[in-house]
N, C-alpha and C. Protein backbone atom coordinates (compact mmCIF):
# COMPACT_ATOMS: atom_id res chain seq x y z
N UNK A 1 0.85 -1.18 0.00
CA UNK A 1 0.00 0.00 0.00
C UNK A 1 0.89 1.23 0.00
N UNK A 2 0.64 2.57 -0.66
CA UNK A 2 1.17 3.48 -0.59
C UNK A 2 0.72 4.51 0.75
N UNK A 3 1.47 4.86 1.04
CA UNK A 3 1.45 6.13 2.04
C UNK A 3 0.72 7.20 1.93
N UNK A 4 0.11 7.39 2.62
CA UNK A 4 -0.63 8.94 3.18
C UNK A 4 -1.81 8.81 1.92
N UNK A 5 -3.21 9.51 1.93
CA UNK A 5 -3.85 9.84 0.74
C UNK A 5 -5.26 8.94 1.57
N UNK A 6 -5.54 9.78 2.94
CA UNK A 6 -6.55 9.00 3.01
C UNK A 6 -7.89 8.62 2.21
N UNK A 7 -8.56 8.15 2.28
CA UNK A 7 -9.63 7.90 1.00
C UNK A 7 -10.33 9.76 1.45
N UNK A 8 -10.90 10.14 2.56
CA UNK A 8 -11.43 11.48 2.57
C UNK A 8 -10.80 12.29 2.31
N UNK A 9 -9.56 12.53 2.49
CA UNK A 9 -8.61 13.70 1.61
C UNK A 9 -8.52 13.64 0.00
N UNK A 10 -8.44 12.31 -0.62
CA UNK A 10 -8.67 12.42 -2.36
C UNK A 10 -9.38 13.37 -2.54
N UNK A 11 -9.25 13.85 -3.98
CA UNK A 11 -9.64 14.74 -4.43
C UNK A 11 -10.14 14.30 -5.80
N UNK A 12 -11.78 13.88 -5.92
CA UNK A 12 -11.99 13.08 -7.01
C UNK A 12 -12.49 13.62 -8.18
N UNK A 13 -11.95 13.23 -9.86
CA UNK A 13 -12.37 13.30 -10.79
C UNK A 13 -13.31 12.47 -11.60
N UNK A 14 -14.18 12.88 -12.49
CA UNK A 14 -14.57 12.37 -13.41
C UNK A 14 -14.11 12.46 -15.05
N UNK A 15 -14.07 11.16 -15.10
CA UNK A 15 -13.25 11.20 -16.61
C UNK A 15 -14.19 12.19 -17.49
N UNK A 16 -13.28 13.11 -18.59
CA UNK A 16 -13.84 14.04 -19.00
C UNK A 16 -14.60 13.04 -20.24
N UNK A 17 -14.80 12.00 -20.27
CA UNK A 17 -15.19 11.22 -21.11
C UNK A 17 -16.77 10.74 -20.76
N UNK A 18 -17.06 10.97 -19.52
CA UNK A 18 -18.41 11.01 -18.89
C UNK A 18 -19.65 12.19 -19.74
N UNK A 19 -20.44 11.71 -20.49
CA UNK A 19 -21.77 12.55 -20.43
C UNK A 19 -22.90 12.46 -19.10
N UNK A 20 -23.56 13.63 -19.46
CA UNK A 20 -24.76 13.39 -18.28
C UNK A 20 -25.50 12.26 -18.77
N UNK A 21 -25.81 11.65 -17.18
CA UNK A 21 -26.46 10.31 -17.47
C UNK A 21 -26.03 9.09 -17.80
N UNK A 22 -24.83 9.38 -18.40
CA UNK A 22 -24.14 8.00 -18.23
C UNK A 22 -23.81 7.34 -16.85
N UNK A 23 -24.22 5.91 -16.92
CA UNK A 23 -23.52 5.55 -15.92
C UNK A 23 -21.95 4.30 -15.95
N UNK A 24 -21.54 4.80 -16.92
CA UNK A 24 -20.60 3.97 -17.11
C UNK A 24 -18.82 4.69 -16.94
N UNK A 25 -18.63 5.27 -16.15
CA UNK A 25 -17.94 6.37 -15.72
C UNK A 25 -16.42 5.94 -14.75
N UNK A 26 -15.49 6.46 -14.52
CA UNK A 26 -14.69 6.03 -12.86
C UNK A 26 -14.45 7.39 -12.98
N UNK A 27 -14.31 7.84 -12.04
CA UNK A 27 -13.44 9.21 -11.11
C UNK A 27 -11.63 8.36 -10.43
N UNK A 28 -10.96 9.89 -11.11
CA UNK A 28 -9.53 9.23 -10.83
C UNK A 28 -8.96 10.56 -9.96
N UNK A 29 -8.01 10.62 -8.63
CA UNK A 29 -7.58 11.22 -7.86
C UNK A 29 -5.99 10.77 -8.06
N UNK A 30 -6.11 11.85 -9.02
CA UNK A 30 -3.89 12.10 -9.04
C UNK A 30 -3.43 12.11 -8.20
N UNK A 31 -2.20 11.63 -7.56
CA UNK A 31 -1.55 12.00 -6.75
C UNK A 31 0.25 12.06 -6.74
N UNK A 32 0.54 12.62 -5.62
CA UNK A 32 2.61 12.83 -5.87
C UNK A 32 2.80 11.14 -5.73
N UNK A 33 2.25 9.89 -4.95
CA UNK A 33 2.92 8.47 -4.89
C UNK A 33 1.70 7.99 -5.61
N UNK A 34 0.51 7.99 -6.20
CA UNK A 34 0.09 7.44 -6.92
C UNK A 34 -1.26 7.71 -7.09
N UNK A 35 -1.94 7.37 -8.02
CA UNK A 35 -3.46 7.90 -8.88
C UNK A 35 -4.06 7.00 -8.07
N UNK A 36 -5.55 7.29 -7.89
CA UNK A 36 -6.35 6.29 -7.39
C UNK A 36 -7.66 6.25 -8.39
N UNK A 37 -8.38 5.28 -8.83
CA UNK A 37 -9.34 4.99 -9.56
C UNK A 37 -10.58 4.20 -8.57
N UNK A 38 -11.74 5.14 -9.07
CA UNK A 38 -12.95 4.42 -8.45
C UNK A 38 -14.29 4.20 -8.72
N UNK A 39 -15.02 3.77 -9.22
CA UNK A 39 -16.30 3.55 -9.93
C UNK A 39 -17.54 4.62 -9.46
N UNK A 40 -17.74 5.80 -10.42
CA UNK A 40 -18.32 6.49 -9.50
C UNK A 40 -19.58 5.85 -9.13
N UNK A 41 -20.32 5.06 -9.88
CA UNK A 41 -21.75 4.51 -9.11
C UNK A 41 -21.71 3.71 -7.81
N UNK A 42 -20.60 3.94 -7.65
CA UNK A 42 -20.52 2.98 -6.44
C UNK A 42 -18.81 3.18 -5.36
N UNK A 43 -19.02 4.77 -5.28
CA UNK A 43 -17.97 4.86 -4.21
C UNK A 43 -17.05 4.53 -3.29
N UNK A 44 -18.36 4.05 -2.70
CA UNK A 44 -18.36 3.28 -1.29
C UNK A 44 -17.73 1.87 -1.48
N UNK A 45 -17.96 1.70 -2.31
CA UNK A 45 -16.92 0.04 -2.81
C UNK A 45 -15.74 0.22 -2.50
N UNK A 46 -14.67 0.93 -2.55
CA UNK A 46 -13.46 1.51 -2.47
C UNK A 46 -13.20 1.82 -3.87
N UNK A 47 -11.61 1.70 -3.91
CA UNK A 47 -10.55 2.29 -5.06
C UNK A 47 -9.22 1.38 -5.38
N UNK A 48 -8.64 1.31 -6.36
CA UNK A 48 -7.49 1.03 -6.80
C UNK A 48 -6.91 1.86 -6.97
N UNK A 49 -5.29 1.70 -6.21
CA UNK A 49 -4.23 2.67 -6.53
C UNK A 49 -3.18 2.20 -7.06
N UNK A 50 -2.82 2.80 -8.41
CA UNK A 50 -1.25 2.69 -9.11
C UNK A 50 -0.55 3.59 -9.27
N UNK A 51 0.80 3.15 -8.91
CA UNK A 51 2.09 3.91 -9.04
C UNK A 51 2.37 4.66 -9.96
N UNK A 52 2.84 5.88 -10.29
CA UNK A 52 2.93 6.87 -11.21
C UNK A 52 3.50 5.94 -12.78
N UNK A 53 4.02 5.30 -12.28
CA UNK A 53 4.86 4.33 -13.71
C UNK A 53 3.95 3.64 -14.41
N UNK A 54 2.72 2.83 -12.76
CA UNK A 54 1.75 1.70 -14.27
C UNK A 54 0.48 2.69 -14.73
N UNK A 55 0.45 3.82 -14.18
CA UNK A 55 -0.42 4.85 -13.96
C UNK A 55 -0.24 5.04 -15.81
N UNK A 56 1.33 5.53 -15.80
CA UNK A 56 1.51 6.34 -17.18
C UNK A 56 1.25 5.36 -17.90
N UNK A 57 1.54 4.46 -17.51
CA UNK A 57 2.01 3.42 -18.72
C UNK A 57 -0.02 2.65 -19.29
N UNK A 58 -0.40 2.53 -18.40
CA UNK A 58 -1.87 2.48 -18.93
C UNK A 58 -2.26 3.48 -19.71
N UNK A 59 -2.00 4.95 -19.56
CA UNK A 59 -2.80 5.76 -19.90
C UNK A 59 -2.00 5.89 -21.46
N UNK A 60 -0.99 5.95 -21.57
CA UNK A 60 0.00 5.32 -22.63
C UNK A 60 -0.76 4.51 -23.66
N UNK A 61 -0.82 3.46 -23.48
CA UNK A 61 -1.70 2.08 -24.09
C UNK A 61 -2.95 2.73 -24.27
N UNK A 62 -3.89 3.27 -23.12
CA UNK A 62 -5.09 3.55 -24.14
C UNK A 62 -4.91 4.56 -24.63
N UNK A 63 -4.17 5.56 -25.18
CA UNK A 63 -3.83 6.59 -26.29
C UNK A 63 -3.59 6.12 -27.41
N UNK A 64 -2.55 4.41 -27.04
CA UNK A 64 -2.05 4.37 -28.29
C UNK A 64 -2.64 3.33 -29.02
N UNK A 65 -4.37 2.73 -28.48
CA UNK A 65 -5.16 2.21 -29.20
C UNK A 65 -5.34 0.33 -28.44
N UNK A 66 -4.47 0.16 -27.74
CA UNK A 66 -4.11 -1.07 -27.47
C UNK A 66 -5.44 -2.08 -26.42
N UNK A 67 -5.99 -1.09 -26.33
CA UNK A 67 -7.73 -1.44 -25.97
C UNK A 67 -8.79 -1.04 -26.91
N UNK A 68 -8.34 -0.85 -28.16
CA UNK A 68 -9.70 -0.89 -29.03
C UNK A 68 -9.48 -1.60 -29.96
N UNK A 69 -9.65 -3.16 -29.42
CA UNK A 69 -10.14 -3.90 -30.29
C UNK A 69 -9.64 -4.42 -31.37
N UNK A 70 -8.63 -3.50 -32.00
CA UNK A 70 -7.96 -3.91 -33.18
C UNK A 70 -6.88 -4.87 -33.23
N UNK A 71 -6.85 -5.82 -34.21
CA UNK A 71 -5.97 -6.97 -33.87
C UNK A 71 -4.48 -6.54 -34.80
């Protein structure tokens, strides 16, 4: 587990990829030791947190297509 970032101190986003009404959404809370991701319909479930490295490196991959589908 990473240090400090209690779940009430996050500071949560919604992917700017969210329309109104969708419910198919996560809110992500940047941070200096690591991002946290969490389903907004369901908060209270908790969160996953990754390290700035698998953080980039996901966000990397889905820029560079490697989740859509294409073989």
């Amino acid at each position: 587990m990473f240090g400090g970032g209690v779940v009430s101190e996050l500071i949560w986003k919604k992917s700017s990829r969210s329309m109104a009404g969708d419910n198919n959404c996560v809110e992500v809370s940047p941070g200096t030791e690591c991002t946290a991701v969490r389903d907004s319909k369901n908060p209270a479930a908790g969160h996953l947190r990754f390290t700035g490295l698998a953080w980039g490196s996901f966000v990397s991959a889905i820029k560079s297509g490697v989740f859509d589908g294409r073989d």
